[in-house]
Protein backbone atom coordinates (compact mmCIF):
# COMPACT_ATOMS: atom_id res chain seq x y z
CA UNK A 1 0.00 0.00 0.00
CA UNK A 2 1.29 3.77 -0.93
CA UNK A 3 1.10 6.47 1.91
CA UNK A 4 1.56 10.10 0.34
CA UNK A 5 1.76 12.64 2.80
CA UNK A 6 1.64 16.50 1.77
CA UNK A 7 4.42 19.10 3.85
CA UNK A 8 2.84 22.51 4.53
CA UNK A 9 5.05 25.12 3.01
CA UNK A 10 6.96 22.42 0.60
CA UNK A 11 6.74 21.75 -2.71
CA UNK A 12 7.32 18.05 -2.64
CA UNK A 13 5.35 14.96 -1.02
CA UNK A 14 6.79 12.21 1.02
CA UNK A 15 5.73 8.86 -0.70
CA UNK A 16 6.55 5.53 0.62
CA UNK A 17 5.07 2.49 0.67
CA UNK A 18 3.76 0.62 3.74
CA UNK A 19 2.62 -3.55 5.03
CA UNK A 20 0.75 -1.93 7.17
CA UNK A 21 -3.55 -2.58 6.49
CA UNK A 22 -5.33 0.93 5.88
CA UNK A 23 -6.93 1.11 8.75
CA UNK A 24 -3.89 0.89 10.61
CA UNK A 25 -2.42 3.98 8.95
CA UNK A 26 -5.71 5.86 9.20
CA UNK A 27 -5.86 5.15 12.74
CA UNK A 28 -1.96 6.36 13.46
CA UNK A 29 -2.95 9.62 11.26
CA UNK A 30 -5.97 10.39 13.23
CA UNK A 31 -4.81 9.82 16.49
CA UNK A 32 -1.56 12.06 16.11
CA UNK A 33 -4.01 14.94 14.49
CA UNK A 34 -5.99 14.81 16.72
CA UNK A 35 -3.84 14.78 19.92
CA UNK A 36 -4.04 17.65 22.58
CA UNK A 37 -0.60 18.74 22.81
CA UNK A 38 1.78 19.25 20.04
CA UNK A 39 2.35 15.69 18.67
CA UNK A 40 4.15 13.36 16.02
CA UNK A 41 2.93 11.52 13.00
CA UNK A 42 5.31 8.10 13.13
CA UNK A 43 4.30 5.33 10.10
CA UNK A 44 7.13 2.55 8.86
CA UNK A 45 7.62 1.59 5.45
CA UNK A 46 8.27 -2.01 3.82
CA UNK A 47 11.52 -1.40 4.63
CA UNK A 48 11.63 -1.29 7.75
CA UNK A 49 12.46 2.99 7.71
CA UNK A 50 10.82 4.71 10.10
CA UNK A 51 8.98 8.24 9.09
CA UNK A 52 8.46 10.95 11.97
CA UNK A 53 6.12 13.80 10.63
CA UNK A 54 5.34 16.91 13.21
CA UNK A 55 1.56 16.86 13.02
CA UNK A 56 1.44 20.55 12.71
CA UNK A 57 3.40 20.69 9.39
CA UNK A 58 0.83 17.43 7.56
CA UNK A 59 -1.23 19.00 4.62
CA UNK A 60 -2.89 16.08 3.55
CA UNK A 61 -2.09 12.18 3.67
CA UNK A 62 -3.70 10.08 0.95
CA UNK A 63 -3.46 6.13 1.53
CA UNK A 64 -4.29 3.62 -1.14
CA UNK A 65 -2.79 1.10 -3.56
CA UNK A 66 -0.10 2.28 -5.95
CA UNK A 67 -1.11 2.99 -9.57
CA UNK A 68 -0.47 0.23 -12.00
CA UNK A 69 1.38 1.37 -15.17
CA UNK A 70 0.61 -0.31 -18.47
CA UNK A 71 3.80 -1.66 -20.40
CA UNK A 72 3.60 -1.90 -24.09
CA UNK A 73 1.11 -0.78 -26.43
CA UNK A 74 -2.65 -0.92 -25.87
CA UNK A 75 -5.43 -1.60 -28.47
């Protein structure tokens, strides 16, 4: 699964992808947004890299399957 997360202020997106189920990553996102004092978006990727986000800089985080990409010629 493909996590794309939007910096405020920044022109570029951090994209990774992720074993973790959707839900899972949903559930991180929400609960560091919506945490009373200042707080820490933290998601892993496939790899085993961890990702630390301050909540207050997150534009936007989209989550969903990666775009397949047709090889060769279509008819």
């Amino acid at each position: 699964m493909e996590v794309k997360i939007g910096i405020a202020d920044s022109n570029r997106e951090l994209v990774f992808k992720t074993g973790m189920a959707p839900e899972d990553v949903q559930k991180r996102v929400e609960a560091a947004l919506t945490a009373e004092a200042k707080a820490v978006l933290e998601l892993e990727d496939e790899k085993g890299r961890c990702y630390l986000v301050s909540t207050d800089r997150v534009a936007y985080v989209e989550i969903g399957e990666s775009a397949r990409r047709a090889v060769g010629f279509l008819s």
